[in-house]
PDB file of N, CA and C in Angstrom:
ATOM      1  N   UNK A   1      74.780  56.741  56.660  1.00  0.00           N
ATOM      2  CA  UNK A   1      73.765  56.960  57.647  1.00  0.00           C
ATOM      3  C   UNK A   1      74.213  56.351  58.973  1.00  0.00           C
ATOM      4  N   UNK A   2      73.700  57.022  59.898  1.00  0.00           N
ATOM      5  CA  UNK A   2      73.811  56.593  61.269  1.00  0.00           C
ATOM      6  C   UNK A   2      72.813  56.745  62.223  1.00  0.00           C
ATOM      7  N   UNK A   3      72.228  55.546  62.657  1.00  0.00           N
ATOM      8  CA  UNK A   3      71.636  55.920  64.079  1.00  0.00           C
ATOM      9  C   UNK A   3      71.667  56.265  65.237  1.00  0.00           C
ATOM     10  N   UNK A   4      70.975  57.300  65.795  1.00  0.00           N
ATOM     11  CA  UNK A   4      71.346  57.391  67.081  1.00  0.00           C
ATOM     12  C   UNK A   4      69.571  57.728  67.818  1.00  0.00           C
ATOM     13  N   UNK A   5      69.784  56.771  68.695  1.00  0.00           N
ATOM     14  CA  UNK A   5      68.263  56.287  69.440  1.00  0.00           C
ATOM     15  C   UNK A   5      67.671  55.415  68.199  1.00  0.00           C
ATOM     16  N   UNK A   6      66.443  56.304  67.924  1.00  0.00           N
ATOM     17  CA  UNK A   6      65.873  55.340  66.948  1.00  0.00           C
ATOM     18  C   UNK A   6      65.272  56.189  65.704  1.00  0.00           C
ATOM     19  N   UNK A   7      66.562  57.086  65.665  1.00  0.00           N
ATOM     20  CA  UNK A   7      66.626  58.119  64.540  1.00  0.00           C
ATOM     21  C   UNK A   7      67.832  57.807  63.620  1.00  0.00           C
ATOM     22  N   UNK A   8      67.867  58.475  62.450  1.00  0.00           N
ATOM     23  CA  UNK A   8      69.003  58.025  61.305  1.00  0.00           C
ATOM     24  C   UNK A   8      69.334  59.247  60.735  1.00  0.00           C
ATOM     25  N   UNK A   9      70.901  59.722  60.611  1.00  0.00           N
ATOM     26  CA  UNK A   9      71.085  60.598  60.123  1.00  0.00           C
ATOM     27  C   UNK A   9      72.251  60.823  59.504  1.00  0.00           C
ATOM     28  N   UNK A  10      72.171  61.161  58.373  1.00  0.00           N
ATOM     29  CA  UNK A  10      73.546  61.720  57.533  1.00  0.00           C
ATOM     30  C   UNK A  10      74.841  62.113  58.442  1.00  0.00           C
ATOM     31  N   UNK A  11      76.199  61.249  58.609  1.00  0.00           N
ATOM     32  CA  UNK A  11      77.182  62.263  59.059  1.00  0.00           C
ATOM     33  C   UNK A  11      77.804  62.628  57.661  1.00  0.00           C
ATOM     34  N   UNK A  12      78.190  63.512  57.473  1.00  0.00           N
ATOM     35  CA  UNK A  12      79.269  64.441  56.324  1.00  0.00           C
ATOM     36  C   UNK A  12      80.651  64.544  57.477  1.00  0.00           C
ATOM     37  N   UNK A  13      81.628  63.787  57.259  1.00  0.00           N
ATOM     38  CA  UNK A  13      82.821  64.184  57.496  1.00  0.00           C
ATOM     39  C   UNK A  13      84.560  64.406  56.678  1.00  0.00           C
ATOM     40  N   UNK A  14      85.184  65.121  57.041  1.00  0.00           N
ATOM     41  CA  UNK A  14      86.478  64.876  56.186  1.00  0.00           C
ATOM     42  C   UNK A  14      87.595  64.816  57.417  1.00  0.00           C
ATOM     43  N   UNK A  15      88.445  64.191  57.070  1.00  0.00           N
ATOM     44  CA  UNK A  15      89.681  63.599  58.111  1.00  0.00           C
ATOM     45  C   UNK A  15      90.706  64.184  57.101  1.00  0.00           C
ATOM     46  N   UNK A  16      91.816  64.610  57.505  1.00  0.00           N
ATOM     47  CA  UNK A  16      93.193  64.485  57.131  1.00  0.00           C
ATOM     48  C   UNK A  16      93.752  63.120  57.650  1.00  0.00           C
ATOM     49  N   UNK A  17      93.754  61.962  56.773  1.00  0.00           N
ATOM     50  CA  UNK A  17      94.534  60.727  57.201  1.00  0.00           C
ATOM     51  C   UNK A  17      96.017  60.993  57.630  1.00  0.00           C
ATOM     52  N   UNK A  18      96.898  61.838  57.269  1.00  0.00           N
ATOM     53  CA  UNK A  18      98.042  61.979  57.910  1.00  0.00           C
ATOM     54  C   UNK A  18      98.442  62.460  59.220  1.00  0.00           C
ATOM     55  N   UNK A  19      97.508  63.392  59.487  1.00  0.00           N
ATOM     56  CA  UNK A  19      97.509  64.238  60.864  1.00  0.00           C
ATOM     57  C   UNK A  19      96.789  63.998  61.635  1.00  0.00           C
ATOM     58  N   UNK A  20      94.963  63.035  61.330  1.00  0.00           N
ATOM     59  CA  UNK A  20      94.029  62.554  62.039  1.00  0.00           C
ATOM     60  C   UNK A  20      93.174  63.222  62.632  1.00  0.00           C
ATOM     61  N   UNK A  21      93.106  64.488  61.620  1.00  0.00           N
ATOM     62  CA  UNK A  21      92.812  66.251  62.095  1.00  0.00           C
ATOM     63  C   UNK A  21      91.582  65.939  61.954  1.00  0.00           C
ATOM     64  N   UNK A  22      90.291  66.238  62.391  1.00  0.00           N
ATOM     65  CA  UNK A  22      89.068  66.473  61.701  1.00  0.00           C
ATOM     66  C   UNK A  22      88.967  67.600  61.078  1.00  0.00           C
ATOM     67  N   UNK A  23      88.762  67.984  59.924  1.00  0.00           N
ATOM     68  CA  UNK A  23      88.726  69.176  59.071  1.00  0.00           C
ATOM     69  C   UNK A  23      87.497  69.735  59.112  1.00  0.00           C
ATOM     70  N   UNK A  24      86.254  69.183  58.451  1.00  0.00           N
ATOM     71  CA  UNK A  24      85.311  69.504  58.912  1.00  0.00           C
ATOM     72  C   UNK A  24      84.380  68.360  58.920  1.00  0.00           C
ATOM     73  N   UNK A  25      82.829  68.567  59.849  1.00  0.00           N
ATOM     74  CA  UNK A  25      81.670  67.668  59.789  1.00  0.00           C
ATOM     75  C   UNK A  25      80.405  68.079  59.907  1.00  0.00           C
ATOM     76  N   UNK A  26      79.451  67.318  59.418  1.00  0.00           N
ATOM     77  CA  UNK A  26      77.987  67.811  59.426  1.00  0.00           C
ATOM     78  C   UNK A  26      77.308  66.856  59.578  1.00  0.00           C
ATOM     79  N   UNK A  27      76.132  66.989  60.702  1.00  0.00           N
ATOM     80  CA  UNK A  27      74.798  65.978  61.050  1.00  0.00           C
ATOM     81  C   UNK A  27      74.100  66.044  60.073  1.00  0.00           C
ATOM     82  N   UNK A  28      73.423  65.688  59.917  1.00  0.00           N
ATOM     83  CA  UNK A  28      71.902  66.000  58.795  1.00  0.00           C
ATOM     84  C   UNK A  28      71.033  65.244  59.098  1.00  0.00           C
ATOM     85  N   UNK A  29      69.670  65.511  59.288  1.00  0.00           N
ATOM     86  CA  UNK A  29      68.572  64.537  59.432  1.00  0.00           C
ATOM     87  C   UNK A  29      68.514  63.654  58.386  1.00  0.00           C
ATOM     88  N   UNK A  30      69.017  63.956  56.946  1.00  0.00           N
ATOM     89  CA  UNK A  30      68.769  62.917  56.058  1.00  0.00           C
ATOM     90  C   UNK A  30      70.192  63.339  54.855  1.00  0.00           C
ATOM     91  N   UNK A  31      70.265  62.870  53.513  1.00  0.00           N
ATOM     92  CA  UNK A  31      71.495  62.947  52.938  1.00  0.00           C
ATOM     93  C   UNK A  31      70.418  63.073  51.376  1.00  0.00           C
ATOM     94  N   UNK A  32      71.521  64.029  50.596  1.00  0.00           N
ATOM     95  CA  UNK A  32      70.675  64.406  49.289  1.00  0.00           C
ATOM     96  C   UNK A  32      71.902  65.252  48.939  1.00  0.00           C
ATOM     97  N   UNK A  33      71.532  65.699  47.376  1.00  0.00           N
ATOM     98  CA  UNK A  33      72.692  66.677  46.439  1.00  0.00           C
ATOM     99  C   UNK A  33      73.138  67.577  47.365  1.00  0.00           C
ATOM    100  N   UNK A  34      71.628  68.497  48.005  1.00  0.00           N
ATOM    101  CA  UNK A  34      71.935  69.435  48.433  1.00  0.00           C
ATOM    102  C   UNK A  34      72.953  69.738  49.475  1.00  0.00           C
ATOM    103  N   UNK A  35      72.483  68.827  50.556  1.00  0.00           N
ATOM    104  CA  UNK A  35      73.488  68.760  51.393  1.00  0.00           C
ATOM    105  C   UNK A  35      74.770  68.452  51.539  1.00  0.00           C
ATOM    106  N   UNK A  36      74.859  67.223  50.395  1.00  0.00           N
ATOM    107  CA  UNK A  36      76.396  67.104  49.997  1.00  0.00           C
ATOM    108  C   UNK A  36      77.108  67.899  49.471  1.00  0.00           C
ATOM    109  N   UNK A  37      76.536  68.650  48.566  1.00  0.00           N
ATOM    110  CA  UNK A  37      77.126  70.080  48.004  1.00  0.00           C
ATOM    111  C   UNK A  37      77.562  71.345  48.843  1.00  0.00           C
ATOM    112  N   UNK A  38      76.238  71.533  49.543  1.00  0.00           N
ATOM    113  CA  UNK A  38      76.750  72.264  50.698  1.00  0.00           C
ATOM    114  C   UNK A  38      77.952  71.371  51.910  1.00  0.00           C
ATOM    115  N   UNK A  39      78.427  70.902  51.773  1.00  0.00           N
ATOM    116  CA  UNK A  39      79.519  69.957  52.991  1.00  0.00           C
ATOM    117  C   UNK A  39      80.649  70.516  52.298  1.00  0.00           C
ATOM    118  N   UNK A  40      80.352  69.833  50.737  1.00  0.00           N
ATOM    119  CA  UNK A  40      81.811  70.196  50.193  1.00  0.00           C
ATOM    120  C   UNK A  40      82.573  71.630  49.791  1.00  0.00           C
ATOM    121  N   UNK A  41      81.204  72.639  49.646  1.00  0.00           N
ATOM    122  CA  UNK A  41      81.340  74.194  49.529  1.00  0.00           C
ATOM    123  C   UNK A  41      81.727  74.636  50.770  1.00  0.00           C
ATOM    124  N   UNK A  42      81.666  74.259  51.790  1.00  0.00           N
ATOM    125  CA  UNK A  42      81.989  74.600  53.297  1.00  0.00           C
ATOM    126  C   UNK A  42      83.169  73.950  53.241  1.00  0.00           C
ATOM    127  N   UNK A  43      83.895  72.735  53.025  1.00  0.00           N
ATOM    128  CA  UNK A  43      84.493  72.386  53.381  1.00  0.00           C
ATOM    129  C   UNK A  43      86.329  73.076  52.329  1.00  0.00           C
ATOM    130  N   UNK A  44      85.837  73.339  50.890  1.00  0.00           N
ATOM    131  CA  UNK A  44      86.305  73.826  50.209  1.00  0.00           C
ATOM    132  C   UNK A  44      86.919  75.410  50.837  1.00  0.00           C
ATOM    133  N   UNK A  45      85.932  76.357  51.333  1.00  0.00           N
ATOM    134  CA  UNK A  45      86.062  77.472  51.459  1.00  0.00           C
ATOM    135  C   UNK A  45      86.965  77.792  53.090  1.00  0.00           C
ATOM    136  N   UNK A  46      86.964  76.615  53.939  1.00  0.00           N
ATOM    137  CA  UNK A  46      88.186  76.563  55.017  1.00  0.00           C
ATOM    138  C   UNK A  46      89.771  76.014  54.429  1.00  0.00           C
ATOM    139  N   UNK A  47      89.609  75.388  53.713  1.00  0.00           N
ATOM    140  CA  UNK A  47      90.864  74.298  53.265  1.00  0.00           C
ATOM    141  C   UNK A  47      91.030  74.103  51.963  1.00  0.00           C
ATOM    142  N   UNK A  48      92.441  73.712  51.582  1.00  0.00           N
ATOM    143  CA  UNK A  48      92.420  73.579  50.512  1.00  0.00           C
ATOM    144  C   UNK A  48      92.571  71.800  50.377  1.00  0.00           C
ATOM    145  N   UNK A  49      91.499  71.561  49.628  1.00  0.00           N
ATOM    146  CA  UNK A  49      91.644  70.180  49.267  1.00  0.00           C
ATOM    147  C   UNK A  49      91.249  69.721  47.550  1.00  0.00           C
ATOM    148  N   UNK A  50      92.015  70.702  46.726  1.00  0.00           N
ATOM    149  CA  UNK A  50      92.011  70.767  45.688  1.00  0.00           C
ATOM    150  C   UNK A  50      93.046  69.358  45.247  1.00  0.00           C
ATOM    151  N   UNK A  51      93.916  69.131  45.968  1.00  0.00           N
ATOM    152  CA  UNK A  51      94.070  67.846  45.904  1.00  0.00           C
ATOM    153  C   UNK A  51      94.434  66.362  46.457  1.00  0.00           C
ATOM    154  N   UNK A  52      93.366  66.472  47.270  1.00  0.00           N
ATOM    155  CA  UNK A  52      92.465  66.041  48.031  1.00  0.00           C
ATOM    156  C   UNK A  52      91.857  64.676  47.341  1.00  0.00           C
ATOM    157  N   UNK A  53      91.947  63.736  47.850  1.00  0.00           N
ATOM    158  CA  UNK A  53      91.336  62.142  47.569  1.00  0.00           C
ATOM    159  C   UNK A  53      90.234  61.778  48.570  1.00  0.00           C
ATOM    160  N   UNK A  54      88.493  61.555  48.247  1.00  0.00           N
ATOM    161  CA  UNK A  54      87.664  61.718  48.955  1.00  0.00           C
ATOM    162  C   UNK A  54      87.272  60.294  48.815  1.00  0.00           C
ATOM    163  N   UNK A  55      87.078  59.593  50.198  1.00  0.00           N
ATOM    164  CA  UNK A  55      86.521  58.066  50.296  1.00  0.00           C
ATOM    165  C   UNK A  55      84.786  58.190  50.359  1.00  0.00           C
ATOM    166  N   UNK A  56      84.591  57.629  49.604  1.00  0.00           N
ATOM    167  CA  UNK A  56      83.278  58.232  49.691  1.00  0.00           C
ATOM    168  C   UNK A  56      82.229  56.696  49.637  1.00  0.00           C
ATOM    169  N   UNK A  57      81.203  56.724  50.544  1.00  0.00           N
ATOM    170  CA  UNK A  57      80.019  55.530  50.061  1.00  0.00           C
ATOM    171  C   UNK A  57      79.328  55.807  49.272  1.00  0.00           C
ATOM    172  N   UNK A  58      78.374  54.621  48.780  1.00  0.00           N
ATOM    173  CA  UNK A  58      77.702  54.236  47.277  1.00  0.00           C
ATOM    174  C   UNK A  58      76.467  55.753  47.250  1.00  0.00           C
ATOM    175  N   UNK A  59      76.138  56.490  48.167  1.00  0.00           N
ATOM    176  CA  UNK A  59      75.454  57.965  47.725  1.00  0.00           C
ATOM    177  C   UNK A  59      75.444  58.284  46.550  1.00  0.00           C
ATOM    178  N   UNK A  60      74.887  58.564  45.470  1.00  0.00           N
ATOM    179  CA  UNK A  60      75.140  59.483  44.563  1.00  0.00           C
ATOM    180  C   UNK A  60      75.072  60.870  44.769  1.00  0.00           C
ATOM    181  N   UNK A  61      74.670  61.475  45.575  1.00  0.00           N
ATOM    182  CA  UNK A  61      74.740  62.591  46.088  1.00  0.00           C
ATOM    183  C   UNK A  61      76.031  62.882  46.295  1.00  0.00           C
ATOM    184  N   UNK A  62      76.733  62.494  47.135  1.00  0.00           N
ATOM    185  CA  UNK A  62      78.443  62.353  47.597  1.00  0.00           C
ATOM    186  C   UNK A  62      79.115  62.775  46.062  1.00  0.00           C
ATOM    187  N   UNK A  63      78.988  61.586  44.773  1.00  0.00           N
ATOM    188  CA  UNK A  63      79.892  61.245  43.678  1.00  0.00           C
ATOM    189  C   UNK A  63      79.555  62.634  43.395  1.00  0.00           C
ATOM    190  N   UNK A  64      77.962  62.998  43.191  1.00  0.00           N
ATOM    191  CA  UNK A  64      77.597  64.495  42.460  1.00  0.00           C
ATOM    192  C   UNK A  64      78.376  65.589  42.788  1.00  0.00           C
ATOM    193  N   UNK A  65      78.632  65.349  44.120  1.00  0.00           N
ATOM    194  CA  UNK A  65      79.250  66.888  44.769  1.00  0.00           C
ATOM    195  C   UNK A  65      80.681  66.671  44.608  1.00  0.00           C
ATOM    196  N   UNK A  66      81.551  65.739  44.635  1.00  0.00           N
ATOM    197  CA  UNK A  66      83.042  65.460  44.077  1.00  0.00           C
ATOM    198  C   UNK A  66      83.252  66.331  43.103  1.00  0.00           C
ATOM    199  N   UNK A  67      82.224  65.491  41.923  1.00  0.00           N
ATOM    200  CA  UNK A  67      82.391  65.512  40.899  1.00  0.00           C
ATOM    201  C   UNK A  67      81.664  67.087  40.686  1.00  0.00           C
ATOM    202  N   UNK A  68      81.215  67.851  40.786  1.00  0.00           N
ATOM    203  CA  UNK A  68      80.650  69.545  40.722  1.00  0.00           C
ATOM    204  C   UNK A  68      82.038  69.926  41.502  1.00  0.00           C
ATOM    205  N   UNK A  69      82.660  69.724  41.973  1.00  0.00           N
ATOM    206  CA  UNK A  69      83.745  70.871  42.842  1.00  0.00           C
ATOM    207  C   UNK A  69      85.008  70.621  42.739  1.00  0.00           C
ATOM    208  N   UNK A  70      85.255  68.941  41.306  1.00  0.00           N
ATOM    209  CA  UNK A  70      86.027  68.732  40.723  1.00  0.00           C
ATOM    210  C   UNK A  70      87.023  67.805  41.833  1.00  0.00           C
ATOM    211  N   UNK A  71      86.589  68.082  42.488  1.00  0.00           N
ATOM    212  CA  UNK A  71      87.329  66.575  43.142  1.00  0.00           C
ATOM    213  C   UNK A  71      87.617  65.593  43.257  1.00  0.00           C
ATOM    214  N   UNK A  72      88.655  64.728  43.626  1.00  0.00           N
ATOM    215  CA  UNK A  72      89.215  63.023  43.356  1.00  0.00           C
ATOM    216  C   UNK A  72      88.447  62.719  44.315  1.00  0.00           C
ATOM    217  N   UNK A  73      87.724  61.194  43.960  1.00  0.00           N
ATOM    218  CA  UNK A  73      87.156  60.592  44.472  1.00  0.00           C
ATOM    219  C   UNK A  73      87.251  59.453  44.120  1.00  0.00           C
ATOM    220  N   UNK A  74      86.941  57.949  45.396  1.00  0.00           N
ATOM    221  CA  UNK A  74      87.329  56.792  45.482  1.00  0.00           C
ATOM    222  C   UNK A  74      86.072  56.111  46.681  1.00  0.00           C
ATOM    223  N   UNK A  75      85.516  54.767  45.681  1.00  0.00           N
ATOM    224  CA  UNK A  75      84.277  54.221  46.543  1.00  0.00           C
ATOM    225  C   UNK A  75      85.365  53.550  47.441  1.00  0.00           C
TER     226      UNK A  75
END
């Protein structure tokens, strides 16, 4: 989560650590399955990050959507 003013909102992002590329990102007013699922189905269907290592915070939403689209993941 992040604030900005005196609002809080989900960023969804993915970085290529080697290139420092932003791959893709998403605002969200708030963070849940859904939206994490949808980040990673979007993010899946530009790129291939089938093997792909995802840093992810304590969300369970985040682990859910890794783990549905079969992805490596690391708290």
């Amino acid at each position: 989560m992040i604030r900005l003013n005196d609002e809080q909102y989900g960023l969804y992002d993915a970085v290529d650590p080697e290139m420092g590329d932003l791959l893709h990102t998403k605002l969200e007013p708030t963070t849940n399955n859904i939206l994490a699922h949808a980040f990673f189905a979007e993010l899946h269907e530009k790129h291939d990050v089938s093997d792909a290592v995802f840093l992810i915070d304590s969300p369970h939403s985040l682990k859910d959507a890794c783990s549905r689209h079969g992805l490596k993941f690391l708290y």
